[in-house]
C-alpha atoms as a PDB file:
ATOM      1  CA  UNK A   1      -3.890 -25.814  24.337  1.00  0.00           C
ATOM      2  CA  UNK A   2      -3.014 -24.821  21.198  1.00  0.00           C
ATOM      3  CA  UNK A   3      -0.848 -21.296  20.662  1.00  0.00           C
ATOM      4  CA  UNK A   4      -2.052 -18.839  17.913  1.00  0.00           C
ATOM      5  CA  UNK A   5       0.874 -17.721  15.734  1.00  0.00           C
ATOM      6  CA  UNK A   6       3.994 -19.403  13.483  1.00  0.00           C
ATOM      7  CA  UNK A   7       6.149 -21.166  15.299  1.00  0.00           C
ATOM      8  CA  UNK A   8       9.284 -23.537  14.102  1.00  0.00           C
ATOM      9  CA  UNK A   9       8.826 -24.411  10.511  1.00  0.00           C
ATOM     10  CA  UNK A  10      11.166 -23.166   7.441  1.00  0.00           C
ATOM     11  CA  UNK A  11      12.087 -19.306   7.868  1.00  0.00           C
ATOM     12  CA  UNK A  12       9.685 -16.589   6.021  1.00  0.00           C
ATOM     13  CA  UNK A  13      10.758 -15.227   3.167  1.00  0.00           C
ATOM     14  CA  UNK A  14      11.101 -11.470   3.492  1.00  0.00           C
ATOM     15  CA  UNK A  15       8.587  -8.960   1.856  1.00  0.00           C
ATOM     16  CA  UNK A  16      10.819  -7.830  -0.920  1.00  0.00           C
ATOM     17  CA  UNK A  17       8.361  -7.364  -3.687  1.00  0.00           C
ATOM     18  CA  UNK A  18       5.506  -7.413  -1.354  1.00  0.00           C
ATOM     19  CA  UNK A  19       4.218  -3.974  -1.045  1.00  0.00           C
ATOM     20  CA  UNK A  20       4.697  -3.989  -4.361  1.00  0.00           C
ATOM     21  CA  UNK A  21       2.503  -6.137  -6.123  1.00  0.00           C
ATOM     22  CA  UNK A  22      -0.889  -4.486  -4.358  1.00  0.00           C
ATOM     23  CA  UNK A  23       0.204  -1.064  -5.500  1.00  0.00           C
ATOM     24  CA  UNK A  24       0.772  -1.515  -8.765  1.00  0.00           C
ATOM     25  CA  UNK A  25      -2.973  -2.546  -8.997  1.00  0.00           C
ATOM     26  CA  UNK A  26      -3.484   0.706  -8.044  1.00  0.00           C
ATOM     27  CA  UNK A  27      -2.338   3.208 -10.985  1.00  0.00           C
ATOM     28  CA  UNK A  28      -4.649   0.410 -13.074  1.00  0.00           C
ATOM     29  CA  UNK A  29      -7.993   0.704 -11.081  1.00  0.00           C
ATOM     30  CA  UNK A  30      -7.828   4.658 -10.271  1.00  0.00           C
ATOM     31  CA  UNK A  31      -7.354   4.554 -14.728  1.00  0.00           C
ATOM     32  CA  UNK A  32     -10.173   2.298 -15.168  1.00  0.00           C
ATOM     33  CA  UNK A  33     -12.667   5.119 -13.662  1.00  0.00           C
ATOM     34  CA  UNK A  34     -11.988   6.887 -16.732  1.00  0.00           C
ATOM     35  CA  UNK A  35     -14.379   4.373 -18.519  1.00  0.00           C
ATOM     36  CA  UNK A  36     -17.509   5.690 -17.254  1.00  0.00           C
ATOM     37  CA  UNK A  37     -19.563   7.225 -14.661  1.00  0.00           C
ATOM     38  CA  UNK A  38     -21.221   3.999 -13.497  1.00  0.00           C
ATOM     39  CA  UNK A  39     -21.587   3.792 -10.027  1.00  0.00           C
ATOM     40  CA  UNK A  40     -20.807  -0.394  -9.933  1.00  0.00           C
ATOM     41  CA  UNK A  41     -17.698   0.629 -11.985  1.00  0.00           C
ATOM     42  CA  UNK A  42     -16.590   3.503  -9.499  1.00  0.00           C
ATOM     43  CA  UNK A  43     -17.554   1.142  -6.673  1.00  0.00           C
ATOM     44  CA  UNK A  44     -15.443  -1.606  -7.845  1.00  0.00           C
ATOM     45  CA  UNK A  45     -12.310   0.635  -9.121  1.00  0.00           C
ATOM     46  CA  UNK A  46     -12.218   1.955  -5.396  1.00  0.00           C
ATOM     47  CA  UNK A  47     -12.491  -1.285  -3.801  1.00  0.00           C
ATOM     48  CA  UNK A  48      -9.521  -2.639  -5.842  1.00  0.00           C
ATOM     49  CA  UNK A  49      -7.358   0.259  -4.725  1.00  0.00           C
ATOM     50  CA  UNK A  50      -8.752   0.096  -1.183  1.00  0.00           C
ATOM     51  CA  UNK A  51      -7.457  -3.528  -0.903  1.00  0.00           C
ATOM     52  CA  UNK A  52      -4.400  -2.960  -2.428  1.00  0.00           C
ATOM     53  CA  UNK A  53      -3.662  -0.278  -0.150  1.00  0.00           C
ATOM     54  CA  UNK A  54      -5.020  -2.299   2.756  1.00  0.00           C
ATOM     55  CA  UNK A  55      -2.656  -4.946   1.530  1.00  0.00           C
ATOM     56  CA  UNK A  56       0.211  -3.079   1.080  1.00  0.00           C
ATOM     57  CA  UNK A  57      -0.002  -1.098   4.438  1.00  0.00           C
ATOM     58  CA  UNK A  58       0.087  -4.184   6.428  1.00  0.00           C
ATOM     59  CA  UNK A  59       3.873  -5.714   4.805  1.00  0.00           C
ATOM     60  CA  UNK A  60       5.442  -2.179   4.559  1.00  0.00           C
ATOM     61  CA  UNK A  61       6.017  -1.916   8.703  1.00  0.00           C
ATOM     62  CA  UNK A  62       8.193  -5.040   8.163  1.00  0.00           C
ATOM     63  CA  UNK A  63      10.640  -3.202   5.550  1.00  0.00           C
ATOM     64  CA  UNK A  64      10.470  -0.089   7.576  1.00  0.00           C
ATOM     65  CA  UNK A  65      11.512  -1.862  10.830  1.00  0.00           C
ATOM     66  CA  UNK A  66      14.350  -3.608   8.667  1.00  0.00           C
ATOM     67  CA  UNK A  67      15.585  -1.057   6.925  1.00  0.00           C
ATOM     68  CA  UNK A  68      15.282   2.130   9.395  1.00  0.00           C
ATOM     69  CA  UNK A  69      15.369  -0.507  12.697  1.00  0.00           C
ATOM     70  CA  UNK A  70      17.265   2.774  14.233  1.00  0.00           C
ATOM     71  CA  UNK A  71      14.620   5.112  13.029  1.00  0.00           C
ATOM     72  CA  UNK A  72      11.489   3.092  12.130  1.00  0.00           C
ATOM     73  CA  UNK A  73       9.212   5.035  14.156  1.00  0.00           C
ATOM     74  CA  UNK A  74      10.281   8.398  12.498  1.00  0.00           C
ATOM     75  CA  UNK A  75       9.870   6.018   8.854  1.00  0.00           C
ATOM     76  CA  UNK A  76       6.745   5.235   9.597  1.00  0.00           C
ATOM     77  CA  UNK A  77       5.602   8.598  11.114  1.00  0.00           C
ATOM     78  CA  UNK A  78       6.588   9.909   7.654  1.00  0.00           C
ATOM     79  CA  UNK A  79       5.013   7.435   5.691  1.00  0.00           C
ATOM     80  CA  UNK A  80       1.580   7.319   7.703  1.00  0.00           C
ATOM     81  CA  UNK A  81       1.933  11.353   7.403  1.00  0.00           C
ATOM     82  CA  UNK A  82       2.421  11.226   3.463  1.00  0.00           C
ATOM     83  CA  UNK A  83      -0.700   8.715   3.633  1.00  0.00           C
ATOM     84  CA  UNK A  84      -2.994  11.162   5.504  1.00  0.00           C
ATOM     85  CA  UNK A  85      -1.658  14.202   3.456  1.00  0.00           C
ATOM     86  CA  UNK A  86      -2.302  12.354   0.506  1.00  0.00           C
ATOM     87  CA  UNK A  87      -5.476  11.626   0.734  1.00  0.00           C
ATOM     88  CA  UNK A  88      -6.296  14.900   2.468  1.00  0.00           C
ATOM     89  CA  UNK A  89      -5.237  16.543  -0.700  1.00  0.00           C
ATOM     90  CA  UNK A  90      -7.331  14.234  -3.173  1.00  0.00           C
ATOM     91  CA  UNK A  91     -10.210  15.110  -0.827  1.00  0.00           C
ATOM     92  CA  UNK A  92      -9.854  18.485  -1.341  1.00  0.00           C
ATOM     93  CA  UNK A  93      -9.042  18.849  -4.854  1.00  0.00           C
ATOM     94  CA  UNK A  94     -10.873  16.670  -6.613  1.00  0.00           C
ATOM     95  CA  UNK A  95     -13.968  18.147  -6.463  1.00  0.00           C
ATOM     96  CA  UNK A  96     -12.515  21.062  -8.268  1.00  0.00           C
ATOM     97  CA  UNK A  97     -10.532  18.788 -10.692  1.00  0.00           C
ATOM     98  CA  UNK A  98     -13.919  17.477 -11.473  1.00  0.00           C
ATOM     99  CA  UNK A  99     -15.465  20.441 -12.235  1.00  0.00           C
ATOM    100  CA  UNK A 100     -12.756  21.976 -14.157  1.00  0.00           C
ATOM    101  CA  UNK A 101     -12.473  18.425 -16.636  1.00  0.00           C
ATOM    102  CA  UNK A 102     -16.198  18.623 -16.391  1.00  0.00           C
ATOM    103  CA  UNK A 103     -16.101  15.082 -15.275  1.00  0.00           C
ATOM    104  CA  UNK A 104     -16.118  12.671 -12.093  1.00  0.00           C
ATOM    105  CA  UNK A 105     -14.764   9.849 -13.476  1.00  0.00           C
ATOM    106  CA  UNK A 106     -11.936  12.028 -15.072  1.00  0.00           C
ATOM    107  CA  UNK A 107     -10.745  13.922 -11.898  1.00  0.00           C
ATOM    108  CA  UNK A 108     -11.127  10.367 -10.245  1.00  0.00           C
ATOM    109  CA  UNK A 109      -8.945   8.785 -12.988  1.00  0.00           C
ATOM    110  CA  UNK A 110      -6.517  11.923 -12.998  1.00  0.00           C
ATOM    111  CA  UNK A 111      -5.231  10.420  -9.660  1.00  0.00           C
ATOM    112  CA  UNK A 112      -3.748   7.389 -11.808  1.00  0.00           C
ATOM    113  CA  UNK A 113      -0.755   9.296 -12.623  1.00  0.00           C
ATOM    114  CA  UNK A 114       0.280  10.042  -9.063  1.00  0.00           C
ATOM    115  CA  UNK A 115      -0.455   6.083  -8.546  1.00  0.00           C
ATOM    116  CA  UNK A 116       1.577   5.081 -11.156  1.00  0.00           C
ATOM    117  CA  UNK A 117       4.538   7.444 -10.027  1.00  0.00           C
ATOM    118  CA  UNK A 118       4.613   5.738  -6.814  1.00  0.00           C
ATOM    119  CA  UNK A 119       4.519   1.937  -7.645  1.00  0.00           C
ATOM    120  CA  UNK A 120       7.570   2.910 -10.071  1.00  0.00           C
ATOM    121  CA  UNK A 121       9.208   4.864  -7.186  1.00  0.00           C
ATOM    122  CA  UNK A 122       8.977   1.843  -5.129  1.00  0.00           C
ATOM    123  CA  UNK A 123       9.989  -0.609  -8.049  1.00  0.00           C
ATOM    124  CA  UNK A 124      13.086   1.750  -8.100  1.00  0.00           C
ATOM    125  CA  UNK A 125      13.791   2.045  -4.644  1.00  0.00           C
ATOM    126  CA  UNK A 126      13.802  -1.679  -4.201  1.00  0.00           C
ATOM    127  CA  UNK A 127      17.627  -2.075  -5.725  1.00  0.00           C
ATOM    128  CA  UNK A 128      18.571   0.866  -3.173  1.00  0.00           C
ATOM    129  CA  UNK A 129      16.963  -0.129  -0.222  1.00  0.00           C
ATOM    130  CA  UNK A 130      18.542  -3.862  -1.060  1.00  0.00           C
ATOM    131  CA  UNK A 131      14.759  -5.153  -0.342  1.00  0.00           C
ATOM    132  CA  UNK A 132      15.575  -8.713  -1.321  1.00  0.00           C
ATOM    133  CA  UNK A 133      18.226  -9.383   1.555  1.00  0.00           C
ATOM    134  CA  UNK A 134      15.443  -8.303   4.160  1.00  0.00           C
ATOM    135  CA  UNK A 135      16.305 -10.900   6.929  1.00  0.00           C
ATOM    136  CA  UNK A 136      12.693 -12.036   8.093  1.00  0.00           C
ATOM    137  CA  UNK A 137      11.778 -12.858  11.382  1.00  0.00           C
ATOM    138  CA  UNK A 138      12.365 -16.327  12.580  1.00  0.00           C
ATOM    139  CA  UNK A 139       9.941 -18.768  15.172  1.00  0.00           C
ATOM    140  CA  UNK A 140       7.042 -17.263  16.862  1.00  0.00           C
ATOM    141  CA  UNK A 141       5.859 -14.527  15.105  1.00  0.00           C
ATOM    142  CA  UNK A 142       2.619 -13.881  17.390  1.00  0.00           C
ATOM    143  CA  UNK A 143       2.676 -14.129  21.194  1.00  0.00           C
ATOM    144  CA  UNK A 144       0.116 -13.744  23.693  1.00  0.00           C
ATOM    145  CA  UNK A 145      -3.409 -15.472  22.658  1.00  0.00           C
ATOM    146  CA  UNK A 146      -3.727 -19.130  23.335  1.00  0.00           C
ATOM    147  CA  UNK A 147      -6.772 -21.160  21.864  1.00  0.00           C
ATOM    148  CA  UNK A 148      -7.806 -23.979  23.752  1.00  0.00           C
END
């Protein structure tokens, strides 16, 4: 039998810049609607955000639980709350956004600048939050399933 999951080897590095790097794709894509109405183009710009946020949401639970390990479900309450209200609110508004710049692709790019707020509020919170002496997890990483 052969366990699923890491186990032994050289310790993980922590996910210091991780969360990082897919969201400041982000700010980038959400602009790049702005260069036409092309449904391929729109397509494609969401589907780079969409992975960066897939990406992202899957290494920030590991700097919650090691920075707020006394609080991380109230952390990431707050975070998955901001998530949801955030994209609540871009539901909501940017139909009007649209019609107001008299353009999709406009009120869909308009959402950049909110993007781009964010990566750098992360870039800057990295120094305060002392991301890059995040301990990671050492041995298994993964129990339960066993292949055979």
């Amino acid at each position: 039998m052969r366990a699923v999951g890491r186990r032994g080897g050289p310790p993980v590095r922590a996910p210091s810049r991780g969360p990082a790097r897919p969201w400041s794709s982000s700010p980038w894509a959400t602009a790049a609607r702005l260069a036409g109405g092309s449904t391929w183009l729109q397509l494609s710009c969401a589907a780079v955000v969409g992975a960066g946020i897939a990406i992202a949401q899957t290494l920030l639970p590991a700097v919650v639980k090691s920075r707020f390990a006394d609080q991380a479900g109230l952390a990431t309450g707050i975070y998955t709350a901001g998530l949801g209200a955030g994209g609540a609110v871009a539901a909501g508004v940017s139909a009007p956004l649209a019609g107001f710049l008299g353009s999709w692709p406009g009120a869909l790019a308009s959402w950049s600048v909110l993007a781009l707020a964010g990566a750098m509020a992360w870039a800057a919170s990295r120094r305060s939050l002392a991301l890059d002496r995040v301990a990671a997890p050492r041995g298994a990483t993964h129990h339960g399933a066993a292949l055979a």
